[in-house]
C-alpha atoms as a PDB file:
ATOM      1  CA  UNK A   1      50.707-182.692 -60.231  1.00  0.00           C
ATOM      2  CA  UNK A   2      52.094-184.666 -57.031  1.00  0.00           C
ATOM      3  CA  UNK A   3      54.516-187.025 -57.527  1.00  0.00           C
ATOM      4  CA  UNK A   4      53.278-189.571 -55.342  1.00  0.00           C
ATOM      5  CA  UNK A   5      50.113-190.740 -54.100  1.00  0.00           C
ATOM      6  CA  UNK A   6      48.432-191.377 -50.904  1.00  0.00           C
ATOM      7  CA  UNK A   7      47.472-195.252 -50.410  1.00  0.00           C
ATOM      8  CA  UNK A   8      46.426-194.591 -46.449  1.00  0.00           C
ATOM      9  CA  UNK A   9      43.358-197.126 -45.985  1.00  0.00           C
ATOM     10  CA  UNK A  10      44.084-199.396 -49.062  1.00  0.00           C
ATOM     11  CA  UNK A  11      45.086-202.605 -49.712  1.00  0.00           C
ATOM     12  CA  UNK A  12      48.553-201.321 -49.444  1.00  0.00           C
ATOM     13  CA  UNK A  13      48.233-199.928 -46.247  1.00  0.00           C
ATOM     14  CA  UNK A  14      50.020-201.583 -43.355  1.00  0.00           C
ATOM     15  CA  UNK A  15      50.050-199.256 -40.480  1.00  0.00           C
ATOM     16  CA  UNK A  16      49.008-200.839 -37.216  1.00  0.00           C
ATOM     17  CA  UNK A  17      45.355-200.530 -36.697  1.00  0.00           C
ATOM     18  CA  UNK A  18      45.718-198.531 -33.495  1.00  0.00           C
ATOM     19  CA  UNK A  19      48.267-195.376 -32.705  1.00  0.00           C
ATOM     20  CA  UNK A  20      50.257-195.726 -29.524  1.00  0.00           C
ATOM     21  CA  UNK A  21      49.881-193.297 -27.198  1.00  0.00           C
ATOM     22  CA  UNK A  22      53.828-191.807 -25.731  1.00  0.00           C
ATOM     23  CA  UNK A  23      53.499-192.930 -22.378  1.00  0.00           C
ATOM     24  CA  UNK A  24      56.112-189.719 -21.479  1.00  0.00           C
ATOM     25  CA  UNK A  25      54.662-186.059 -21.345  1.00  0.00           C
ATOM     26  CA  UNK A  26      56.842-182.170 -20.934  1.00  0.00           C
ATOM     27  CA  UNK A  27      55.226-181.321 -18.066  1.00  0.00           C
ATOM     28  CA  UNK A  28      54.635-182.210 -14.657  1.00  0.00           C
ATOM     29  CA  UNK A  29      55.906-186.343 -13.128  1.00  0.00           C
ATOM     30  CA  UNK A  30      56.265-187.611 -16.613  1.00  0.00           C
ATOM     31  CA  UNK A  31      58.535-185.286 -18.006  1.00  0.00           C
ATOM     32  CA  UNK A  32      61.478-184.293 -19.113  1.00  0.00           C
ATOM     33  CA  UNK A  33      63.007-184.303 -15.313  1.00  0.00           C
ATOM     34  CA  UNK A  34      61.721-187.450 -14.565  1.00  0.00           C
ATOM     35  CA  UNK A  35      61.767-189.369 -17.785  1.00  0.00           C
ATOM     36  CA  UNK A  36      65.031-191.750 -17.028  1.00  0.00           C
ATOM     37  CA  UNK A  37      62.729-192.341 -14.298  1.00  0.00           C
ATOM     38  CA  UNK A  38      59.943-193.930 -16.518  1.00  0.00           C
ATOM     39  CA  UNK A  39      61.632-196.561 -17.798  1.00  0.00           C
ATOM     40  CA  UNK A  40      65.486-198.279 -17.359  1.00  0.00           C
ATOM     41  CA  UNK A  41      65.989-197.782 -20.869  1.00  0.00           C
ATOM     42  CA  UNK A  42      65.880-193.969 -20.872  1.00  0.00           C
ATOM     43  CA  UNK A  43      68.613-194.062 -18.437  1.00  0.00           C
ATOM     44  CA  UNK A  44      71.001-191.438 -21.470  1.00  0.00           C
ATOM     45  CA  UNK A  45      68.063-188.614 -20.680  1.00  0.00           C
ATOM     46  CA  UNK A  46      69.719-188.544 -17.526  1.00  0.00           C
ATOM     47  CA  UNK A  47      73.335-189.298 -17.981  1.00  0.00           C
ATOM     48  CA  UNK A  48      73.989-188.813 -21.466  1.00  0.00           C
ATOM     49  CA  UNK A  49      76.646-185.755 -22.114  1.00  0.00           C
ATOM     50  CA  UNK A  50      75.413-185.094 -25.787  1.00  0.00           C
ATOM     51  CA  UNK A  51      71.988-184.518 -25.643  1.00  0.00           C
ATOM     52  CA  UNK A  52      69.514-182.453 -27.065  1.00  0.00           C
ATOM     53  CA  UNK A  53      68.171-179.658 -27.777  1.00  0.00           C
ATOM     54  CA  UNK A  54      71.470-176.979 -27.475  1.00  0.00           C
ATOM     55  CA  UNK A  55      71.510-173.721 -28.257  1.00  0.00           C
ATOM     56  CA  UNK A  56      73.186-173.267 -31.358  1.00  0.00           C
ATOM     57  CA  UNK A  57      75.824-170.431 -30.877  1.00  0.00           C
ATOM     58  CA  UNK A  58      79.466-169.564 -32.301  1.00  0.00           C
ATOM     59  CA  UNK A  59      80.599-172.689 -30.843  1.00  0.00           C
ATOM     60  CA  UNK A  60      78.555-175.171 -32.877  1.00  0.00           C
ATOM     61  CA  UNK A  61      80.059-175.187 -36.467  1.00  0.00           C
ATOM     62  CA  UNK A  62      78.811-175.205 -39.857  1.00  0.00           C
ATOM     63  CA  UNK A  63      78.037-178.360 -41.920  1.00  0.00           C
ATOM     64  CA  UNK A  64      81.107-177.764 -44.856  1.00  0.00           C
ATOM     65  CA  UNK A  65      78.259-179.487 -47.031  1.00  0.00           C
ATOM     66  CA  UNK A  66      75.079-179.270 -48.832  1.00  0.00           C
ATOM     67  CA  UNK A  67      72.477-181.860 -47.897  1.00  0.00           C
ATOM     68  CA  UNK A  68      71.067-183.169 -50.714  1.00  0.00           C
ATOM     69  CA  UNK A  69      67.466-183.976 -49.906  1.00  0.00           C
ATOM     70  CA  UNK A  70      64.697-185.435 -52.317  1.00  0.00           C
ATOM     71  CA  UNK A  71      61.302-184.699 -50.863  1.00  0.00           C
ATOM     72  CA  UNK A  72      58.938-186.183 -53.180  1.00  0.00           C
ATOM     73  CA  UNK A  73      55.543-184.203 -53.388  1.00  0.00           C
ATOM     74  CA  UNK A  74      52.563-186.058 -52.671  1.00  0.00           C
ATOM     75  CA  UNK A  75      48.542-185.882 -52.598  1.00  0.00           C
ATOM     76  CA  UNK A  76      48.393-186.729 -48.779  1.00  0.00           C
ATOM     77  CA  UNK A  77      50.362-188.374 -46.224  1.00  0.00           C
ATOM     78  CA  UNK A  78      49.110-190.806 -42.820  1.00  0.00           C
ATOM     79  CA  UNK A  79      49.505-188.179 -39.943  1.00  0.00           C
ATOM     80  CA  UNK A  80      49.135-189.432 -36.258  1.00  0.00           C
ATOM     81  CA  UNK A  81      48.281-187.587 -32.987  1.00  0.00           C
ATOM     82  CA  UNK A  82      50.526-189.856 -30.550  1.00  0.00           C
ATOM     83  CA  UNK A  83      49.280-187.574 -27.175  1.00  0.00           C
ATOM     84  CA  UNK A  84      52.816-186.187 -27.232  1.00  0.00           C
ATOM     85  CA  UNK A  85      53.412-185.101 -30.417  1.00  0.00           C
ATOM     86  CA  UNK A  86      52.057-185.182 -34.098  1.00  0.00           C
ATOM     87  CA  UNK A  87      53.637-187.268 -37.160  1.00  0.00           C
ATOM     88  CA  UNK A  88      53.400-186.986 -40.632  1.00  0.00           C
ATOM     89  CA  UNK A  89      54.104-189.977 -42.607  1.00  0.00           C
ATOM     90  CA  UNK A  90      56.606-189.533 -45.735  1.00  0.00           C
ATOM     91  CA  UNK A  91      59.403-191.132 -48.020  1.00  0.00           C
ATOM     92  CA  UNK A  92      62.674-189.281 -49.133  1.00  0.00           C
ATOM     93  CA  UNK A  93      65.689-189.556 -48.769  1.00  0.00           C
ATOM     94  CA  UNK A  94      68.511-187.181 -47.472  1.00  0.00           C
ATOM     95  CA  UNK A  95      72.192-187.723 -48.411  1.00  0.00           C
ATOM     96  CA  UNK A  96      75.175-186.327 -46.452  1.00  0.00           C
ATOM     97  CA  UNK A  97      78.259-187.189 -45.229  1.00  0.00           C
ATOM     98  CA  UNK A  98      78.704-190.412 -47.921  1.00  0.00           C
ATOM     99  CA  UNK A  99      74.999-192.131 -46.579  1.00  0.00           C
ATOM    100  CA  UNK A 100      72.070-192.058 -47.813  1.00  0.00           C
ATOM    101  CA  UNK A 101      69.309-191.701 -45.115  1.00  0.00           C
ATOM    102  CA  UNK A 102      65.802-192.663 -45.861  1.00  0.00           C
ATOM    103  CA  UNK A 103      63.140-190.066 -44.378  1.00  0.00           C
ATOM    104  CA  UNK A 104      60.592-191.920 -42.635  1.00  0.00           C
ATOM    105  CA  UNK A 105      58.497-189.364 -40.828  1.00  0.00           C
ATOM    106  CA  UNK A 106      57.926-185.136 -39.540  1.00  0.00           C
ATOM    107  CA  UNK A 107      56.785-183.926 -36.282  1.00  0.00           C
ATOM    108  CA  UNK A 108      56.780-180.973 -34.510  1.00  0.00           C
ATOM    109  CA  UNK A 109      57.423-179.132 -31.398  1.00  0.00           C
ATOM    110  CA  UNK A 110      56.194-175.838 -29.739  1.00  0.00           C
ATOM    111  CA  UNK A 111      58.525-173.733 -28.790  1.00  0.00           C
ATOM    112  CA  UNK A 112      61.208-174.479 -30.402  1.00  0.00           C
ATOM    113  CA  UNK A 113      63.652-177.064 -28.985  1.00  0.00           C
ATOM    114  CA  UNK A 114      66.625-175.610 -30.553  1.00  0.00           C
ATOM    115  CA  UNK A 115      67.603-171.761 -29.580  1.00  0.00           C
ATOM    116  CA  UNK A 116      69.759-169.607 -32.247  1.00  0.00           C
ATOM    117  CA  UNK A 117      72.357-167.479 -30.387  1.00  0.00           C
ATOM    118  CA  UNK A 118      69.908-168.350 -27.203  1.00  0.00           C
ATOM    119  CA  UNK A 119      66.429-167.075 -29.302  1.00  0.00           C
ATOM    120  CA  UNK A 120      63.950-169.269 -29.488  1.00  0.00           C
ATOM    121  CA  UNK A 121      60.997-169.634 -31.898  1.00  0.00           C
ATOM    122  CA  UNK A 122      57.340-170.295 -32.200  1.00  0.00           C
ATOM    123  CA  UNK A 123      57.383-173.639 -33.807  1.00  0.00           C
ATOM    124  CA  UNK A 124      60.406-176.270 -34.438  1.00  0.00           C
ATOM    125  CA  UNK A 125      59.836-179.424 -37.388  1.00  0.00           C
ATOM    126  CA  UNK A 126      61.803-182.432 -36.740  1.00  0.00           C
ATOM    127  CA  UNK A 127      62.544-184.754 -39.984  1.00  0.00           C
ATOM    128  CA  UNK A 128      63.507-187.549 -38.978  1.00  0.00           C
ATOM    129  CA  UNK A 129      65.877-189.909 -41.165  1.00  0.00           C
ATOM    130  CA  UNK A 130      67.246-193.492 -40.589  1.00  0.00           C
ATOM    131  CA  UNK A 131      70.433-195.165 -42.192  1.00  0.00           C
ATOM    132  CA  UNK A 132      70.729-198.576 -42.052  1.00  0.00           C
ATOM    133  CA  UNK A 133      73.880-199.132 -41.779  1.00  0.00           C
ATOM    134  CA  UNK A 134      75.003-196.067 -39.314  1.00  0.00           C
ATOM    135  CA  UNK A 135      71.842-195.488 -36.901  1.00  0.00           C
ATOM    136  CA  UNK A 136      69.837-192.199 -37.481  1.00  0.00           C
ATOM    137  CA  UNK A 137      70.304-188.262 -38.371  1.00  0.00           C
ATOM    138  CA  UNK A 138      67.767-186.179 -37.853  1.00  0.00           C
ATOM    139  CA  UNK A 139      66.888-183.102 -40.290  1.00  0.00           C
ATOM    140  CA  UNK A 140      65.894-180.080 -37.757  1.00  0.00           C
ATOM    141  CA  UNK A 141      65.062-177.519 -40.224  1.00  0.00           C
ATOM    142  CA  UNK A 142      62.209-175.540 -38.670  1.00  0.00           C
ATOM    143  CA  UNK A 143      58.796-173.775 -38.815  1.00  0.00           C
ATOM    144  CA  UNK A 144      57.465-175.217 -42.195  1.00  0.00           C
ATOM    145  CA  UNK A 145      54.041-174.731 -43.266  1.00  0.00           C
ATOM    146  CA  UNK A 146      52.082-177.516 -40.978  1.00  0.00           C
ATOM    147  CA  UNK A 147      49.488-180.345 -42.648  1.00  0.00           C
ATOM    148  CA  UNK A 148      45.615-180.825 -41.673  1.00  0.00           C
ATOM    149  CA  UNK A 149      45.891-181.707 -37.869  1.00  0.00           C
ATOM    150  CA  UNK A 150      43.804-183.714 -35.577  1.00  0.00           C
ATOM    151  CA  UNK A 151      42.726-183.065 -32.151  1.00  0.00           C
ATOM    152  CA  UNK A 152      42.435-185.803 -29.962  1.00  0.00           C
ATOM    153  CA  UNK A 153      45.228-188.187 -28.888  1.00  0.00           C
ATOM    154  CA  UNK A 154      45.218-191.661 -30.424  1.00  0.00           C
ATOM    155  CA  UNK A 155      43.578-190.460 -33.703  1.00  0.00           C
ATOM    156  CA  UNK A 156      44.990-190.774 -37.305  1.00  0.00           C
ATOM    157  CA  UNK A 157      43.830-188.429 -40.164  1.00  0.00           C
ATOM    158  CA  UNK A 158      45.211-187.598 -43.910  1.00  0.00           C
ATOM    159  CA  UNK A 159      46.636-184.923 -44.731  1.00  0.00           C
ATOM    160  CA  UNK A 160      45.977-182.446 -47.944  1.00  0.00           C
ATOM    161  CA  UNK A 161      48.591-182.102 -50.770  1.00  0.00           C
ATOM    162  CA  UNK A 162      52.186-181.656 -49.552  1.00  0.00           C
ATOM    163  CA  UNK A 163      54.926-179.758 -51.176  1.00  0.00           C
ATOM    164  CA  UNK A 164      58.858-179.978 -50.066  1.00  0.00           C
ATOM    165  CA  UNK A 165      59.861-177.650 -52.268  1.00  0.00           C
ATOM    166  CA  UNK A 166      60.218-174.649 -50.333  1.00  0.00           C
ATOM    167  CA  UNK A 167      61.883-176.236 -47.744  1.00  0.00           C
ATOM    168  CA  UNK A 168      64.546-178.342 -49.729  1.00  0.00           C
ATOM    169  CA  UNK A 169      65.663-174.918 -51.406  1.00  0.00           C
ATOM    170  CA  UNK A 170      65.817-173.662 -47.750  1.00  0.00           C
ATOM    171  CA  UNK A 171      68.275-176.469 -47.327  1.00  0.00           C
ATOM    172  CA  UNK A 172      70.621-174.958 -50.664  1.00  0.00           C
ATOM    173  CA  UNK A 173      70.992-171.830 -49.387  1.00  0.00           C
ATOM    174  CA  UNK A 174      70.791-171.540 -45.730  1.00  0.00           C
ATOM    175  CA  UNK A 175      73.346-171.838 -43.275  1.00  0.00           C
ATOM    176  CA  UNK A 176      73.043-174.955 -41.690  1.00  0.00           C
ATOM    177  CA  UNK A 177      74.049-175.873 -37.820  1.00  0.00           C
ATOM    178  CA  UNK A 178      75.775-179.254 -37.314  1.00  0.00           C
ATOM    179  CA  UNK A 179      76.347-181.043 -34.124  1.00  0.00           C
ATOM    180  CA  UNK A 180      75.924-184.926 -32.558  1.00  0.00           C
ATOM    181  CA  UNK A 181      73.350-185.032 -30.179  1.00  0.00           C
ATOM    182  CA  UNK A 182      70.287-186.551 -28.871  1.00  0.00           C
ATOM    183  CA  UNK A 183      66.501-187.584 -29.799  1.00  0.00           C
ATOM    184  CA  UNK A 184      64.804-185.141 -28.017  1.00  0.00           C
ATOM    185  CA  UNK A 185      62.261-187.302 -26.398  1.00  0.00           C
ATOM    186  CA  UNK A 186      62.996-190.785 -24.740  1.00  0.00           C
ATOM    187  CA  UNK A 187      65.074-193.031 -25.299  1.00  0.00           C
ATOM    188  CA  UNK A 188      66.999-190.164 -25.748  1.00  0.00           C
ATOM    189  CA  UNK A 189      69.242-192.154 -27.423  1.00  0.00           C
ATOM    190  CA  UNK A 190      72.876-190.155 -28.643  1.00  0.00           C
ATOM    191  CA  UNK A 191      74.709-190.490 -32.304  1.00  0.00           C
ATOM    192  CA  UNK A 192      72.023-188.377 -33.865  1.00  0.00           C
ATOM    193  CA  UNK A 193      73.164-185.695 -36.320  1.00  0.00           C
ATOM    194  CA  UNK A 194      71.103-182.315 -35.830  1.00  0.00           C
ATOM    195  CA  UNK A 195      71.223-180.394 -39.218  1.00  0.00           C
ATOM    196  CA  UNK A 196      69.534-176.935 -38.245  1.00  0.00           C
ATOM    197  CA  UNK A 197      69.069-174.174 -40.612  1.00  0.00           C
ATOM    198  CA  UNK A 198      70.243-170.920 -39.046  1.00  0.00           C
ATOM    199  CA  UNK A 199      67.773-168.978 -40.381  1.00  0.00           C
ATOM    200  CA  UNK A 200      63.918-169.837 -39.712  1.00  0.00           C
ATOM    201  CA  UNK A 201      61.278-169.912 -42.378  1.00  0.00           C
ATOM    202  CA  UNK A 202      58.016-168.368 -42.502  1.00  0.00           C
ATOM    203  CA  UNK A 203      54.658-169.859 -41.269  1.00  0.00           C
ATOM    204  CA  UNK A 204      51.425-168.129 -40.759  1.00  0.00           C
ATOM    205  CA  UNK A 205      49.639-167.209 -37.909  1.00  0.00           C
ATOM    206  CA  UNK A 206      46.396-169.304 -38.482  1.00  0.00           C
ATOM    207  CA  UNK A 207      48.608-172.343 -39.191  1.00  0.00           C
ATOM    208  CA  UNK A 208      50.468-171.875 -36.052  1.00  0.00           C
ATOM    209  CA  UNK A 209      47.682-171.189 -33.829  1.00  0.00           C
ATOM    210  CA  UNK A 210      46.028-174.282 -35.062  1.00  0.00           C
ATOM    211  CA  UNK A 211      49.091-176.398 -34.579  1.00  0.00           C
ATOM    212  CA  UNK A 212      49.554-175.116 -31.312  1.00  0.00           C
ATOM    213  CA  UNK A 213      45.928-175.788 -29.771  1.00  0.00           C
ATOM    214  CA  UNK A 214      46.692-179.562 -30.731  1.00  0.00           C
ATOM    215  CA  UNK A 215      49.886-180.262 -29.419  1.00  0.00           C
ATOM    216  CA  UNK A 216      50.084-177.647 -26.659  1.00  0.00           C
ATOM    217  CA  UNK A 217      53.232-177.269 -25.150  1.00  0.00           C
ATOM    218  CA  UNK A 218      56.244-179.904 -26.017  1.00  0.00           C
ATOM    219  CA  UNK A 219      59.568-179.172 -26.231  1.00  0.00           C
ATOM    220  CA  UNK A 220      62.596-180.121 -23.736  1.00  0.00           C
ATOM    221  CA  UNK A 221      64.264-177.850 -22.009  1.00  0.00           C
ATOM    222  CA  UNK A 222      67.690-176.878 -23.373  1.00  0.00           C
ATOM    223  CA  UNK A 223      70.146-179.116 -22.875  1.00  0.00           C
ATOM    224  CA  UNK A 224      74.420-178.283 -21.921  1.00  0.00           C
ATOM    225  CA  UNK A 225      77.006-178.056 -24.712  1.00  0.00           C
ATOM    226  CA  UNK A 226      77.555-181.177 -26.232  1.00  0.00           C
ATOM    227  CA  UNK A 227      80.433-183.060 -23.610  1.00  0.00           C
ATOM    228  CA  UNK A 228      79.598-181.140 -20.834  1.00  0.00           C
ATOM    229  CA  UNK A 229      77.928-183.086 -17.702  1.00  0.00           C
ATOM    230  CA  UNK A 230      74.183-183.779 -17.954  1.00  0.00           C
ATOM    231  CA  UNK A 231      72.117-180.672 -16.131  1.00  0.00           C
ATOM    232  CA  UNK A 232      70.713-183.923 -14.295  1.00  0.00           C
ATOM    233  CA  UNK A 233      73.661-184.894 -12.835  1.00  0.00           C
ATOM    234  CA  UNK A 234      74.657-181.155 -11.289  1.00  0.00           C
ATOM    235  CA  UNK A 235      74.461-181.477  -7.453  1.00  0.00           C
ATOM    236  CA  UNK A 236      72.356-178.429  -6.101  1.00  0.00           C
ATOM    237  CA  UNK A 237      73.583-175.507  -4.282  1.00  0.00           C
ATOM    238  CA  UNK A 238      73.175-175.305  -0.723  1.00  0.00           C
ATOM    239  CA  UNK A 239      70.635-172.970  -0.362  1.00  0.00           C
ATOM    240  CA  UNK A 240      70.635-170.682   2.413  1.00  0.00           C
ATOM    241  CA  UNK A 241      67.427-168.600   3.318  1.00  0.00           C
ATOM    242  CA  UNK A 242      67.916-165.044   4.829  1.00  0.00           C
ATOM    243  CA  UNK A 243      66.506-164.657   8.383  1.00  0.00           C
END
C-alpha cells in the first residue's frame, strides 16, 4: 500500500496553472557554451571554478557517511516536461552532514552528466534537496527506474505508483562520491553537494528508450576538477594550419 497519496488536480493542489518552459537548451546558441551569455545572472557557468558535472576519479573522495534518506512511497506524483528536462514532484527528506534536507523534486539527464573513472552512462537522475538554513545538496544517484513520461514541452502529467525503496538501499550499501560543485544547468549556482553512487543501478531498455525519445539529448559537458580554472576561461591555442 503507498504511503502517500497523490492530490495533483484537487483542492489541495497549488502548482501554477502553466509549466515554464527553460529558456536555455544543450545544444546549439543556447547552450551550455553560451549560457552566461543568456542572462547576467548565469555569469558562475562561465567563471565559476567548482562546477559541474566532474568526472569522479581517485581524486574525488568518499562521503565517511551514510545518507539517511526517507523516500516515502506514493500512488503518483505531478511530473512536468519543462522543454529542457523532465521533473517529478516528491517529498522526503535526506539527512547528512548534521541537516536535514527536504527533497523537493527528480529529473533526469541523458547521458550521464557525471563520468566514473571517465565512463559515462546511459541515463543520470538528479534528486534534488533544499536546506533552509544552508542552501541546497543535490542527491546524484543514477539510472533509477523512470515514471510515465510526457512528450511535448510545457505539458504536466501524473505519474503511476512510485517506490524508493530500491534506490534508498542503493544509498546503504554503495559507495558514494562526494564533492562541492555546481547545478548543472543555469544559474549554475556553486555550494551544491553531489552525492554519487559509484556503482550504477539497473534500468531497462524499454524504460530508457522511452525516456530518451522525450528528453533527447541533455547533459553538460564535463566540467574541470573542482578549483581548477573554468574550461571557459582557457585562452585558445594558436592554431597553425600546415601549407
Amino acid at each position: 500500500m503507498p504511503s502517500a497519496s497523490c492530490i495533483y488536480g484537487t483542492t489541495l493542489h497549488r502548482r501554477e496553472i502553466d509549466v515554464h518552459i527553460s529558456s536555455f537548451t544543450f545544444s546549439g546558441t543556447a547552450g551550455p557554451i553560451d549560457w552566461a551569455g543568456l542572462n547576467p545572472e548565469y555569469h558562475e557557468c562561465a567563471l565559476g571554478r567548482y562546477q559541474s558535472p566532474i568526472s569522479c576519479n581517485q581524486s574525488v573522495p568518499f562521503a565517511t557517511e551514510i545518507p539517511q534518506i526517507n523516500i516515502p512511497s506514493t500512488s503518483c506524483a505531478e511530473i512536468q516536461n519543462i522543454g529542457s528536462m523532465v521533473l517529478v514532484f516528491i517529498n522526503g527528506t535526506t539527512t547528512f552532514g548534521g541537516k536535514t534536507y527536504n527533497l523537493v523534486q527528480y529529473h533526469f539527464h541523458t547521458p550521464s552528466e557525471h563520468r566514473i573513472e571517465d565512463e559515462y552512462y546511459p541515463l543520470e537522475m538528479h534528486m534534488m534537496a533544499h536546506s533552509l538554513s544552508s542552501g541546497s545538496s543535490s542527491n546524484c544517484p543514477a539510472w533509477a527506474s523512470p515514471p510515465v513520461s510526457i512528450r511535448e514541452p510545457g505539458t504536466r502529467n501524473v505519474t503511476g505508483y512510485l517506490d524508493f525503496s530500491e534506490l534508498v538501499e542503493a544509498f546503504q550499501t554503495t559507495p558514494i562520491y562526494q564533492y562541492t560543485g555546481s547545478l548543472t544547468t543555469p544559474p549554475c549556482t556553486e555550494g551544491i553537494t553531489f552525492l554519487t553512487l559509484a556503482y550504477p543501478m539497473v534500468l531497462d531498455v524499454a524504460s530508457y528508450n522511452l525516456l530518451r525519445s522525450v528528453m533527447k539529448f541533455n547533459s553538460r559537458y564535463t566540467q574541470n576538477a573542482p578549483g581548477e580554472e573554468n574550461l571557459l576561461q582557457i585562452p585558445p591555442r594558436d592554431i597553425q594550419v600546415l601549407q
